[in-house]
Protein backbone atom coordinates (compact mmCIF):
# COMPACT_ATOMS: atom_id res chain seq x y z
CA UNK A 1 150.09 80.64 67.90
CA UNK A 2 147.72 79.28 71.05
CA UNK A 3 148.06 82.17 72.67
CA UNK A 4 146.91 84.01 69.91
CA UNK A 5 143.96 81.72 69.14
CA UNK A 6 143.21 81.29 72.71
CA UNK A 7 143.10 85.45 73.19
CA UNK A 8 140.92 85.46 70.11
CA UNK A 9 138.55 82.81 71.98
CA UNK A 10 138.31 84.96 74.69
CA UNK A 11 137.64 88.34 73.04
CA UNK A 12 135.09 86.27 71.48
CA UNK A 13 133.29 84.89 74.17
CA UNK A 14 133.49 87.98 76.01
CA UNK A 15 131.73 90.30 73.42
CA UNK A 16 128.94 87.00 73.29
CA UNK A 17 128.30 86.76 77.14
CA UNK A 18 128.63 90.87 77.48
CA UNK A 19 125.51 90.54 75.04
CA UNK A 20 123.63 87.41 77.09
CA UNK A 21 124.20 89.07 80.31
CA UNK A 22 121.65 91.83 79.23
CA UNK A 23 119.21 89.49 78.70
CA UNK A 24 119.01 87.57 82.03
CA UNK A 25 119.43 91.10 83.79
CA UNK A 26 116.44 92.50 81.83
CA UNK A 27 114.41 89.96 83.75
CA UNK A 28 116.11 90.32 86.83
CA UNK A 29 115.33 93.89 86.34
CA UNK A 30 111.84 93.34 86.16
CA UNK A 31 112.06 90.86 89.16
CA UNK A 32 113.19 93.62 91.00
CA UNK A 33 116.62 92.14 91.45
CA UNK A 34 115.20 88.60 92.91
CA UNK A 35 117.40 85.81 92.59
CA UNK A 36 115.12 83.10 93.28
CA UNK A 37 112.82 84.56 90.54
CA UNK A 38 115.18 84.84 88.23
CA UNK A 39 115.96 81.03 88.59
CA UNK A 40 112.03 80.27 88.16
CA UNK A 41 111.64 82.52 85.33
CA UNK A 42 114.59 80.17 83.39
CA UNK A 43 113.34 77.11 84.75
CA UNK A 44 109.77 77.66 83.93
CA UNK A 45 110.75 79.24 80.10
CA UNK A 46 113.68 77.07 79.85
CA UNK A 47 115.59 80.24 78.69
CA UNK A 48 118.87 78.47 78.71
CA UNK A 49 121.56 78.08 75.55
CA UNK A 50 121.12 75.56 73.50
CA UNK A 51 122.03 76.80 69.80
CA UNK A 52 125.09 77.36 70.38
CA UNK A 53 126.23 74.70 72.36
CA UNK A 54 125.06 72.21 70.00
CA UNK A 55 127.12 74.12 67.62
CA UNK A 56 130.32 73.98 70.44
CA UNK A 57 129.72 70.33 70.64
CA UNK A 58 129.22 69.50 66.97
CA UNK A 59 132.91 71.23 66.53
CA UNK A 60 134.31 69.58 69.47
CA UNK A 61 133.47 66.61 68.22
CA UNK A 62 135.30 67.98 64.58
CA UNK A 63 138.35 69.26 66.34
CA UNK A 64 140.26 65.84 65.61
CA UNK A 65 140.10 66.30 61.82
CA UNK A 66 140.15 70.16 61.52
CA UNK A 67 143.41 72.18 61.34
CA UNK A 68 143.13 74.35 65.21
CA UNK A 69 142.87 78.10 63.48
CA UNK A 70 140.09 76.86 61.30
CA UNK A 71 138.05 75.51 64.56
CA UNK A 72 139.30 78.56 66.66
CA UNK A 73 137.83 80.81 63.55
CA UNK A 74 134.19 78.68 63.51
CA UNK A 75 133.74 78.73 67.55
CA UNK A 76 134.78 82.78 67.21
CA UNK A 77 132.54 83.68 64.47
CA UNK A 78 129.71 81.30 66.41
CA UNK A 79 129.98 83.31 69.68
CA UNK A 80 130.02 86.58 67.52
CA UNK A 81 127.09 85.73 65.22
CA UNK A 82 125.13 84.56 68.68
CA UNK A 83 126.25 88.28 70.13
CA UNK A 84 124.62 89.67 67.34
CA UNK A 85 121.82 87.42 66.89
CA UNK A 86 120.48 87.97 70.70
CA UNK A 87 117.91 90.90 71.37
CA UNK A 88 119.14 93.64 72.88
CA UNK A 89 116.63 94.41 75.67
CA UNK A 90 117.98 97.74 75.98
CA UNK A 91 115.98 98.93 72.38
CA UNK A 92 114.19 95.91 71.56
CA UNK A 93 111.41 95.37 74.37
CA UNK A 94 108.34 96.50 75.65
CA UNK A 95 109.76 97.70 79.31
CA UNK A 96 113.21 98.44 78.03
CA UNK A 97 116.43 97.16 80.16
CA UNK A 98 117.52 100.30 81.99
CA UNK A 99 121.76 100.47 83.25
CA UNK A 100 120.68 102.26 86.57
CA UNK A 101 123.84 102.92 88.96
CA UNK A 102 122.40 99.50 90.52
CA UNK A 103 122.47 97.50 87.13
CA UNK A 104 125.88 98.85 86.30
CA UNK A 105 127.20 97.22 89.81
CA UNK A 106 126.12 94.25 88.88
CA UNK A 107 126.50 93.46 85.21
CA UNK A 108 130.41 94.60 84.92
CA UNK A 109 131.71 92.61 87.45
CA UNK A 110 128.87 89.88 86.22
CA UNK A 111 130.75 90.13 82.89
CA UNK A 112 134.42 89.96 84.39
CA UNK A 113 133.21 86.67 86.47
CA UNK A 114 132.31 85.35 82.88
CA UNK A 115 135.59 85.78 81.79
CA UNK A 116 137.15 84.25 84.46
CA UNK A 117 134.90 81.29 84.15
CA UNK A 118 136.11 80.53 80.27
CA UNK A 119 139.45 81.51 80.95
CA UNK A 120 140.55 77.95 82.12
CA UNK A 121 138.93 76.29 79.64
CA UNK A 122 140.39 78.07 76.52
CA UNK A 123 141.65 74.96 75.03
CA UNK A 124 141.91 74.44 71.35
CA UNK A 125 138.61 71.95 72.03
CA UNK A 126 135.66 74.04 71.66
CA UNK A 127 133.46 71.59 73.97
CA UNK A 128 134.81 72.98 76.88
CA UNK A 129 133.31 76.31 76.40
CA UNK A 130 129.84 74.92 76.21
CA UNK A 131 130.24 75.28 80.44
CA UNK A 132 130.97 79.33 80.51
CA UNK A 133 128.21 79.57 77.96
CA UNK A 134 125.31 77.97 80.18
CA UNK A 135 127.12 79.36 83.63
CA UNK A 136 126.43 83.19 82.51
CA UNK A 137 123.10 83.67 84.30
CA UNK A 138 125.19 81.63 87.10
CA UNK A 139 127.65 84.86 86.96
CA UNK A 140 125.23 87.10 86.98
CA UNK A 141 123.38 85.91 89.92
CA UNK A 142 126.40 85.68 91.94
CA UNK A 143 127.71 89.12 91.20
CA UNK A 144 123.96 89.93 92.34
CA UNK A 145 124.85 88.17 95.43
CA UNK A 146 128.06 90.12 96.02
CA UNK A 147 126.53 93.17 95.39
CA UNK A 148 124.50 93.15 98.21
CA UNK A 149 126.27 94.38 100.81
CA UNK A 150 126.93 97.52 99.39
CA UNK A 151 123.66 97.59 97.73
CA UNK A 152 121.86 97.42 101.09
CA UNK A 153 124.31 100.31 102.51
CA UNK A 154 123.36 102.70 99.93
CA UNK A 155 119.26 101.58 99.97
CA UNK A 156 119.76 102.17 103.38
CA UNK A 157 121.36 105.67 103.01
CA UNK A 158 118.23 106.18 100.64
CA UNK A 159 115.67 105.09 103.13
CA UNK A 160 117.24 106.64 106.26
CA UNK A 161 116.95 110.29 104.24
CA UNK A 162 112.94 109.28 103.45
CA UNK A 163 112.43 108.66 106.89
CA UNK A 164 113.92 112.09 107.79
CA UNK A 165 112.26 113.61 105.23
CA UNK A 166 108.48 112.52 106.09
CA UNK A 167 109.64 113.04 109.70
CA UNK A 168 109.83 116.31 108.94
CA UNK A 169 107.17 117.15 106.58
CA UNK A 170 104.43 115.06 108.64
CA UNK A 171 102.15 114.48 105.98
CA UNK A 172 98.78 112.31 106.61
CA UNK A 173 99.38 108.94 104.92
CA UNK A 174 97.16 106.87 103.57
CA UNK A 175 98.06 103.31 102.73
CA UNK A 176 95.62 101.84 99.63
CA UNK A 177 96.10 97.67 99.29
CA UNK A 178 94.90 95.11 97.52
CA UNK A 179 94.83 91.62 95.08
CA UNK A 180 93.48 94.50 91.98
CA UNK A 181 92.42 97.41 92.34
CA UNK A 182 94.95 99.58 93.86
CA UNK A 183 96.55 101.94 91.29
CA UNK A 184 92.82 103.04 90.67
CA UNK A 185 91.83 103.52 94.23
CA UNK A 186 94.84 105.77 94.30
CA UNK A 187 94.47 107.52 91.21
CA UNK A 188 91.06 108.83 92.48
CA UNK A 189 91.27 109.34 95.98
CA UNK A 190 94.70 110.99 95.53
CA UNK A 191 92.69 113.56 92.94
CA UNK A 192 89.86 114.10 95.53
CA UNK A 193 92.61 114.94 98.02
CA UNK A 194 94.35 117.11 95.10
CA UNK A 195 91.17 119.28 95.63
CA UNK A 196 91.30 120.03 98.90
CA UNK A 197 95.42 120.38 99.90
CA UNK A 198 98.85 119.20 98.55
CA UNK A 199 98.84 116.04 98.12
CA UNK A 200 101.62 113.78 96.49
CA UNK A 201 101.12 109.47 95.22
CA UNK A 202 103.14 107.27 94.61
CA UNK A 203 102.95 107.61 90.50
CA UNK A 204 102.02 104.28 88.29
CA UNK A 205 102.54 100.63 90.00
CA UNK A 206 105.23 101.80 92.41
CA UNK A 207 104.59 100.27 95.66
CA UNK A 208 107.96 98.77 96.83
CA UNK A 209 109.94 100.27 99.54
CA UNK A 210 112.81 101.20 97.51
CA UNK A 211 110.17 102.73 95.02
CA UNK A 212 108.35 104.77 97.57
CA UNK A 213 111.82 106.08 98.99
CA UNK A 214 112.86 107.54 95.63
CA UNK A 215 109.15 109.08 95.59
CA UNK A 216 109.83 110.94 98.89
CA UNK A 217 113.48 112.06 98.46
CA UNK A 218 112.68 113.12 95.39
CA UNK A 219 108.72 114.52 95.15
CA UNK A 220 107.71 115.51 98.27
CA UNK A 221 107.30 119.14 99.13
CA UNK A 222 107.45 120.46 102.43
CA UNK A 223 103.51 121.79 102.52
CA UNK A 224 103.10 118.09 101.12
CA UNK A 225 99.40 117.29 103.63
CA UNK A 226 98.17 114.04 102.23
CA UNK A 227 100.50 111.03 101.18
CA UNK A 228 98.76 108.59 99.43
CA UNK A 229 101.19 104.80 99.10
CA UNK A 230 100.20 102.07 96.96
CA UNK A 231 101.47 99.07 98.96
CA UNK A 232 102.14 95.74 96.79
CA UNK A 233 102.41 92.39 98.56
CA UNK A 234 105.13 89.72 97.34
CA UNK A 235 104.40 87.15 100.33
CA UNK A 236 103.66 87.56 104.08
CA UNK A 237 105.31 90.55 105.50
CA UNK A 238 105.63 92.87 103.00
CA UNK A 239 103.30 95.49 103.78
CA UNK A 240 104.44 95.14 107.07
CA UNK A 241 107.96 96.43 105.99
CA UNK A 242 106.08 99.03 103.69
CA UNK A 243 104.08 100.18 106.43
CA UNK A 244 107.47 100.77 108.85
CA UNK A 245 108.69 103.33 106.41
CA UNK A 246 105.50 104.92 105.57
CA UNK A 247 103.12 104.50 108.59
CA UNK A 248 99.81 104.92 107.75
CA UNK A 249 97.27 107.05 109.56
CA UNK A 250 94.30 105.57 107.51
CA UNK A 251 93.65 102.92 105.03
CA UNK A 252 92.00 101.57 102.26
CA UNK A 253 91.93 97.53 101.55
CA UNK A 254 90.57 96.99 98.12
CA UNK A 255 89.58 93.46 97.44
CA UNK A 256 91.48 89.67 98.37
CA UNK A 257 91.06 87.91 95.01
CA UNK A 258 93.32 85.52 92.34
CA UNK A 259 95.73 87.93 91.25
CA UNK A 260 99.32 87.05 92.38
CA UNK A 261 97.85 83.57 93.36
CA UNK A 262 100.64 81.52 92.93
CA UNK A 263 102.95 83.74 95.41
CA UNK A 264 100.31 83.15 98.33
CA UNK A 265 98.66 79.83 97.48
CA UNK A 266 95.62 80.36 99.72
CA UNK A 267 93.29 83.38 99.49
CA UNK A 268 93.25 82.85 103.47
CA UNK A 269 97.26 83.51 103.07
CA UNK A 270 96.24 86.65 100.71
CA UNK A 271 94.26 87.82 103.09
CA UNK A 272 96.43 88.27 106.51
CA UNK A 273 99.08 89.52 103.98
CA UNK A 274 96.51 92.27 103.22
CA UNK A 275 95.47 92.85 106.51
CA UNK A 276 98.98 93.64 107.70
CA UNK A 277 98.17 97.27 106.70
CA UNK A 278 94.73 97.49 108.86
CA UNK A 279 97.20 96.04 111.65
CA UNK A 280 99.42 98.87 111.58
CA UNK A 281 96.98 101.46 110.55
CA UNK A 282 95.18 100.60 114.22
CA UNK A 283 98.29 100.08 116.11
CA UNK A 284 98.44 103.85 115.76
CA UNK A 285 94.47 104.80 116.41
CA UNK A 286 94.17 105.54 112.63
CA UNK A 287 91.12 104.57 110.49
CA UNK A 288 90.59 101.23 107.75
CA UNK A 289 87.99 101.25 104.94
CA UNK A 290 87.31 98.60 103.29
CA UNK A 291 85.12 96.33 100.71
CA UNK A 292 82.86 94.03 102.73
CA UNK A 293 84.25 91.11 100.42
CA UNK A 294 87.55 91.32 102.04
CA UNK A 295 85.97 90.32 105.42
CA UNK A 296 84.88 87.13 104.06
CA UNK A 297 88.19 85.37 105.72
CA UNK A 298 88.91 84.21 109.27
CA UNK A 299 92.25 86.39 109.26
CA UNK A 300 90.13 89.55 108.30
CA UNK A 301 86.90 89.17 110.08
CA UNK A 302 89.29 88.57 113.65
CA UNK A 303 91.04 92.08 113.05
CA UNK A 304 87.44 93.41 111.91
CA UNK A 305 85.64 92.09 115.00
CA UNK A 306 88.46 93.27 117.22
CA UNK A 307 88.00 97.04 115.65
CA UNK A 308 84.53 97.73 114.43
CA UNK A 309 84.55 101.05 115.66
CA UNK A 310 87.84 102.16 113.34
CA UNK A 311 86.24 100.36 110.42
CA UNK A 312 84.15 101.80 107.38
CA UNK A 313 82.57 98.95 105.60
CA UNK A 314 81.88 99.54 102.00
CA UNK A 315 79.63 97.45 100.01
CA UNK A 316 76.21 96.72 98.71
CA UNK A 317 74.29 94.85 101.72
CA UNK A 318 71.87 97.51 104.22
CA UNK A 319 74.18 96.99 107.00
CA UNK A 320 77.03 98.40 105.48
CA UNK A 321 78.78 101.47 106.47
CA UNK A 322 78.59 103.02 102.47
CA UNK A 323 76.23 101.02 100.61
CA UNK A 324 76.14 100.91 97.22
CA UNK A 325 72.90 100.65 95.64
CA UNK A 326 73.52 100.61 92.08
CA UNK A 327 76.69 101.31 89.36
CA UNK A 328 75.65 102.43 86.07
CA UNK A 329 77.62 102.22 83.10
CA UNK A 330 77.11 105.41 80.36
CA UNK A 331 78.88 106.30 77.54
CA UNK A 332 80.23 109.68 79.56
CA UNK A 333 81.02 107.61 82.30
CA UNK A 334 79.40 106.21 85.40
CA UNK A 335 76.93 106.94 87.91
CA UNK A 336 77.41 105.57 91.11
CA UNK A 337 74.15 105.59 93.88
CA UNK A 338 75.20 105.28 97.39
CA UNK A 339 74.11 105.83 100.73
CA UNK A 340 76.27 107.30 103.44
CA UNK A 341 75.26 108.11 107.19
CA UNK A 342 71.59 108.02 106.33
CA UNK A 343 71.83 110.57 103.05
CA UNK A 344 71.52 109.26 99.68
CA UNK A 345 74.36 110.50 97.28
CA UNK A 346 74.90 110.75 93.18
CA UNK A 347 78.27 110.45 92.70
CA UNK A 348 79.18 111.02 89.13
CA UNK A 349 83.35 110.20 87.38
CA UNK A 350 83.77 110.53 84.10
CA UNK A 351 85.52 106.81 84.36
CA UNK A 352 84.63 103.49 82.46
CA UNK A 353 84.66 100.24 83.74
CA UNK A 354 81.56 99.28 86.44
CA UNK A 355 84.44 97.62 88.97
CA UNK A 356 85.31 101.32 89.29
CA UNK A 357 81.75 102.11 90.98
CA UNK A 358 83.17 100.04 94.46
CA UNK A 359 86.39 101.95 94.16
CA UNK A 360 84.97 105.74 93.72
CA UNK A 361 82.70 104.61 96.71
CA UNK A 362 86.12 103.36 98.68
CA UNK A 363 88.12 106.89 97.52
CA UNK A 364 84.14 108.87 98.71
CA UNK A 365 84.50 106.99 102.25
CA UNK A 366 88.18 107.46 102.90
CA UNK A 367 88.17 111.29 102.07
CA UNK A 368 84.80 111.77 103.81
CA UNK A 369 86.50 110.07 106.83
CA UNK A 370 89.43 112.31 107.10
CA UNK A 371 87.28 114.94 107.02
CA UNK A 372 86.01 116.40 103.53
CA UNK A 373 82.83 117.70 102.90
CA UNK A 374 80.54 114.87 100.89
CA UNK A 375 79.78 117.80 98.53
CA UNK A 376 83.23 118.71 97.94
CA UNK A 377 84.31 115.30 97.35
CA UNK A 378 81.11 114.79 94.40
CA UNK A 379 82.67 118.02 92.99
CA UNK A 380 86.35 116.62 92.61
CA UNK A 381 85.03 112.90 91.32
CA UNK A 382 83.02 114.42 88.24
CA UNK A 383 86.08 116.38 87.10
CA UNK A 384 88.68 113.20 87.78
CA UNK A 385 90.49 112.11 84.71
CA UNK A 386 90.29 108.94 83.42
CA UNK A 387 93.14 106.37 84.45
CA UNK A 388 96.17 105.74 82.21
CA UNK A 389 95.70 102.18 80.71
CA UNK A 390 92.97 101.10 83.21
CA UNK A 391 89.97 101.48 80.88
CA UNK A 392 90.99 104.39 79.47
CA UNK A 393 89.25 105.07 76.61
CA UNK A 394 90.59 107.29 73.61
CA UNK A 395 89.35 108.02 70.16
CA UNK A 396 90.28 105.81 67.24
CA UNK A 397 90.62 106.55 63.51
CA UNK A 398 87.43 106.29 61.48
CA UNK A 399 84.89 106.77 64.07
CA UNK A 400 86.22 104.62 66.23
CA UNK A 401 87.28 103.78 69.91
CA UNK A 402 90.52 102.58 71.44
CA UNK A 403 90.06 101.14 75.11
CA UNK A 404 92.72 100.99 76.69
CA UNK A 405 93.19 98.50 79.22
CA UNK A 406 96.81 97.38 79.22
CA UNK A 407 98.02 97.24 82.98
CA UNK A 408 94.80 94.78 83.63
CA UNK A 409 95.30 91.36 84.84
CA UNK A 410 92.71 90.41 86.91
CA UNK A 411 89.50 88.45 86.03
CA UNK A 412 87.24 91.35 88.15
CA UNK A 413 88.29 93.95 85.85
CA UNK A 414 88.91 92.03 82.48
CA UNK A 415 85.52 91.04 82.94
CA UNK A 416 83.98 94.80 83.44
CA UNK A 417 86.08 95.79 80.19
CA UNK A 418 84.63 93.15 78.29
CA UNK A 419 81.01 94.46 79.67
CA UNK A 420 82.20 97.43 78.37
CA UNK A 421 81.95 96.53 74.46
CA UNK A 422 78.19 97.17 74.15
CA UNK A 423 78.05 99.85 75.62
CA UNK A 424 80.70 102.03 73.83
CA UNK A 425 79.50 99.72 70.62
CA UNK A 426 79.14 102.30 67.67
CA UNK A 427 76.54 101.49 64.64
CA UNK A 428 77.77 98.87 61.89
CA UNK A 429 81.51 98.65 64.03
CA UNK A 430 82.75 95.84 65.35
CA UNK A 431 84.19 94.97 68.58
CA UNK A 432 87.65 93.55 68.52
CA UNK A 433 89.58 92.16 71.52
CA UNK A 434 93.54 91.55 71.70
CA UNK A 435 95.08 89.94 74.73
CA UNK A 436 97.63 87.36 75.90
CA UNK A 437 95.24 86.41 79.09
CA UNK A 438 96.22 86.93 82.64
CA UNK A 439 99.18 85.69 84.61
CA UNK A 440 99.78 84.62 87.82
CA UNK A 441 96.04 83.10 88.60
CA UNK A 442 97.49 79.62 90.08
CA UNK A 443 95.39 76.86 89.78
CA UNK A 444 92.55 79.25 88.95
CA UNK A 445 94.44 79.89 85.47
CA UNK A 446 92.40 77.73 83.21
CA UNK A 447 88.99 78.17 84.88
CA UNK A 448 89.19 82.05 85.03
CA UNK A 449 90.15 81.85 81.50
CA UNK A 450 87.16 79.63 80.41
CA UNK A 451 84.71 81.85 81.95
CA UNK A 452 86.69 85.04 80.36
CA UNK A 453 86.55 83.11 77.10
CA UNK A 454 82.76 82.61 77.67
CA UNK A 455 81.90 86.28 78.22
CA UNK A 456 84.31 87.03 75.11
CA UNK A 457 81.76 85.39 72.85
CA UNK A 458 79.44 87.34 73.64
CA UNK A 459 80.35 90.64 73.34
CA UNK A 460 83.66 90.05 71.27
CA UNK A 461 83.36 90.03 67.21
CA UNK A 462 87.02 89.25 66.94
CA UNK A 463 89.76 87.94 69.30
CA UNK A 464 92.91 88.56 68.72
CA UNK A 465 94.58 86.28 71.00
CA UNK A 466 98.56 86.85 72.02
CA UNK A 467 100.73 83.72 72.88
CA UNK A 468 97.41 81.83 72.66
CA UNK A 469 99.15 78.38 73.63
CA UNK A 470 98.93 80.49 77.38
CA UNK A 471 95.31 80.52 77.69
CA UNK A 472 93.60 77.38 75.42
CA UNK A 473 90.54 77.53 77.62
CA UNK A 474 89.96 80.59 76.74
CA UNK A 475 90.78 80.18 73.08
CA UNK A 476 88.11 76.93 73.03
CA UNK A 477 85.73 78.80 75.51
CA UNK A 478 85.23 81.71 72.54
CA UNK A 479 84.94 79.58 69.59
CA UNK A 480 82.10 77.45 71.45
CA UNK A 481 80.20 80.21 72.91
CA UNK A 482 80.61 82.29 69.38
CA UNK A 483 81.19 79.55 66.64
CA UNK A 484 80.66 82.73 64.02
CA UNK A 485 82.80 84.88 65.45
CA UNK A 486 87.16 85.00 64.41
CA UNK A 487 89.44 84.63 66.47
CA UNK A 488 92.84 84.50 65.18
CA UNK A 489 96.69 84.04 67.13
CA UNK A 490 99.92 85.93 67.25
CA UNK A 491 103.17 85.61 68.84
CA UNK A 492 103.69 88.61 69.93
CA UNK A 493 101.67 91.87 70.62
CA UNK A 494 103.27 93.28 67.97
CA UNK A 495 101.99 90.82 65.71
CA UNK A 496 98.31 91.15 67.02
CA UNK A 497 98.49 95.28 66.38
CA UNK A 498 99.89 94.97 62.96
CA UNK A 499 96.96 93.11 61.83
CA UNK A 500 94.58 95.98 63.48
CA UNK A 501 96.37 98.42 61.28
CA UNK A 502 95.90 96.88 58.30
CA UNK A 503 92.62 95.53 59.27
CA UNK A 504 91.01 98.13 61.18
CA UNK A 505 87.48 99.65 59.91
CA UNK A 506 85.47 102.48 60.38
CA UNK A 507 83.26 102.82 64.16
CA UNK A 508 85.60 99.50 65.07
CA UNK A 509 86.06 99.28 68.81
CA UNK A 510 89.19 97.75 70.44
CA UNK A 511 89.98 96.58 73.52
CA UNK A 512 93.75 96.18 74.84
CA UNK A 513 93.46 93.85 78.31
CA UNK A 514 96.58 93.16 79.59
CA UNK A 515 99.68 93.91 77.61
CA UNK A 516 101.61 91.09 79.41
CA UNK A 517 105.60 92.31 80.35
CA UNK A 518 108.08 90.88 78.66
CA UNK A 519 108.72 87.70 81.12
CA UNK A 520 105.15 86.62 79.95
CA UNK A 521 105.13 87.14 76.73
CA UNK A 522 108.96 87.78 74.71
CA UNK A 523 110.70 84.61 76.13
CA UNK A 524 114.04 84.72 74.45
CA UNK A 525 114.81 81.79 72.22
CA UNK A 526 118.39 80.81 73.15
């Protein structure tokens, strides 16, 4: 009879942590496989059991006065209800859980580790399982850890054939960082270069090395000329190690602001991280272009001073390189004035969003410095396509507009969307903003949102605000600065568009900023 109850526990238990695995590997997913992160991410959310084990040790406790089968058949059907209960990230999220060959590796043998972890403990005393229960993200991360060394022989069987591969194809590479900024930068320079030869980019956010391998083993053509890598920065270092696979014979360095604040903890720190890619882009005789603003840092200004020669300086003071001497924001899109090399230029995108006036003038000096024809390059810019989720704006129902701004989260650009409203503003419409806020601002979090919330007010007629409890400066920053205006909360994004549906009215405007990932915004409630 135990056996029978005890297998029954265990076929239990299994099917419940099979289900709860999912969950803490959807984050780790999205934490690109980071332990340490993964850890945080719990700590910080406290996404830990705690529903069921109060059931476990509310039974345990029983187990003296109830017959075994009937406590063996409560703890089952609690582990099973739980298994059903929990989301399954694999259908039910935003950036759906994904079993790659690399998630497979580690969730099975994740799961058989659980199993061996209850295994001892299948008593008739249903306490003792409250330990399995909390050890499965435990499991997971340690079948992460065992992974490794055949997960590093096969990333390095991947990177090893992207090496050969750009060995042989010798395409001119262009390496575009950043704290915001970069996707953009890309998206227009690699269409200018699109113009003139083949060129291939690294699609979306993908600026990892393992992400820019894939790209090359599997996109690049061999009459591939231009190569243009977005290269993300988790910490000192890391464009260093993007920069080995893809060397770069030019670059462009975007901006040093507060996004990804809390991984750096100094903007001096976010800096020399940045400048890693001007390092290695001059090691090799190639060319840098940058925003002025990013020289305003002891780290940068040393490499600058060092260089000047293999610099372009973009920016809006006389003595730069490029100067920019206005940005103006139309309906059809924006006019940029510049000045380069003594001629005054027009350049022309139909893009929205006046932060996008430095980076057309960034994608103008790069391409004009590998050797395009200014006139070419105003050609390509006035036919370049607007930027998926980066101020993209669409038409709406009714008269309306939909901006979309979704893969914001920087105060620069949430500010220039917001700036945005009155100009795109249609007659008797109103303008109607849904976000969650921005992440990952550090300290800076509640002052950045206050002077968001401030700007809000004056060109928002309704907030929507997501997981408001996030941002409440921002919340109390609107309803001072616009004490008429609404501004209501939601849970979830979700939430926040299925009031705009059955809200919405004719010539409305909305604005998506930052539709946060689910490790910001869908913690799971264990």
């Amino acid at each position: 009879m135990n056996f029978i109850l005890n297998l029954l526990f265990l076929a239990t238990f299994l099917a419940f942590a099979a289900k709860r695995l999912m969950i803490y590997l959807h984050a780790l997913q999205q934490d690109d496989y980071n332990n340490e992160r993964l850890f945080a991410w719990i700590k910080r959310h406290k996404v830990f059991d705690t529903k069921l084990s109060l059931g476990l040790a509310a039974l345990g406790v029983l187990v003296w006065i109830l017959p075994a089968f009937l406590t063996v058949l409560v703890a089952s059907g609690g582990l099973l209800y739980t298994a059903y209960a929990d989301i399954d990230p694999r259908t039910r999220s935003k950036k759906k859980l994904v079993l790659t060959a690399r998630a497979k590796r580690i969730y099975f043998p994740a799961l058989a580790l659980c199993g061996l972890s209850a295994l001892p403990l299948l008593t008739l005393n249903p306490l003792f399982l409250i330990l399995p229960v909390q050890a499965v993200p435990l499991m997971l991360v340690l079948s992460n850890i065992l992974n490794q060394p055949y997960e590093k022989a096969v990333q390095k069987k991947f990177y090893d054939e992207a090496v050969a591969k750009l060995q042989e194809v010798k395409p001119k590479i262009i390496g575009i960082t950043g704290s915001y900024g970069k996707t953009s930068v890309k998206h227009i320079l690699g269409h200018i270069l699109k113009a003139a030869a083949p060129t291939l980019i690294t699609p979306g956010s993908v600026n990892t090395v393992m992400g820019i391998t894939r790209i090359i083993r599997e996109q690049m053509e061999p009459n591939t000329k231009y190569f243009v890598v977005e290269m993300g920065a988790y910490g000192p270092g890391s464009i260093t190690r993007l920069c080995a696979l893809t060397p770069p014979d030019a670059a462009i360095i975007i901006a040093i602001g507060q996004a990804h604040y809390e991984r750096f903890k100094t903007l001096d720190t976010v800096a020399a991280a940045k400048y890693e890619l001007a390092q290695d882009t001059l090691s090799r005789g190639g060319h840098v272009t940058v925003h002025a603003q990013t020289l305003e840092f002891a780290a940068s200004r040393k490499i600058y001073e060092a260089h000047k020669d293999h610099f372009t300086v973009v920016g809006e003071a006389a003595a730069s390189d490029l100067v920019i001497s206005s940005v103006t924001q139309t309906k059809d899109g924006l006019i940029v004035e510049i000045t380069w090399k003594g001629q005054d230029c027009t350049l022309k995108a139909p893009l929205y969003g006046v932060q996008h006036g430095g980076n057309i003038a960034l994608a103008f000096a790069c391409a004009a410095e590998l050797g395009l024809a200014p006139e070419d390059i105003i050609i390509a810019l006035s036919r370049c396509p607007q930027i998926t989720h980066r101020l993209e704006v669409k038409p709406y129902p009714e008269d309306g507009l939909l901006i979309d701004d979704a893969f914001n989260s920087n105060p620069k650009g949430f500010a220039a969307a917001l700036e945005l409203l009155p100009v795109l503003k249609r007659e008797g419409g109103r303008t109607i903003l849904i976000t969650p806020g921005m992440v990952e601002l550090g300290e800076a979090h509640d002052a950045e949102h206050t002077k968001i919330g401030e700007l809000a007010a004056k060109t928002c007629t309704i907030v929507l605000a997501v997981a408001a409890e996030r941002i409440p400066t921002f919340v109390s920053a609107y309803r001072a600065g616009a004490p008429e205006g609404q501004i209501l909360t939601f849970a979830h994004f979700k939430d926040a568009e299925a009031w705009l549906g059955a809200n919405r009215k004719p010539g409305d405007v909305v604005l998506i900023e930052n539709d946060l990932p689910d490790l910001y915004e869908r913690i799971p409630q264990l």
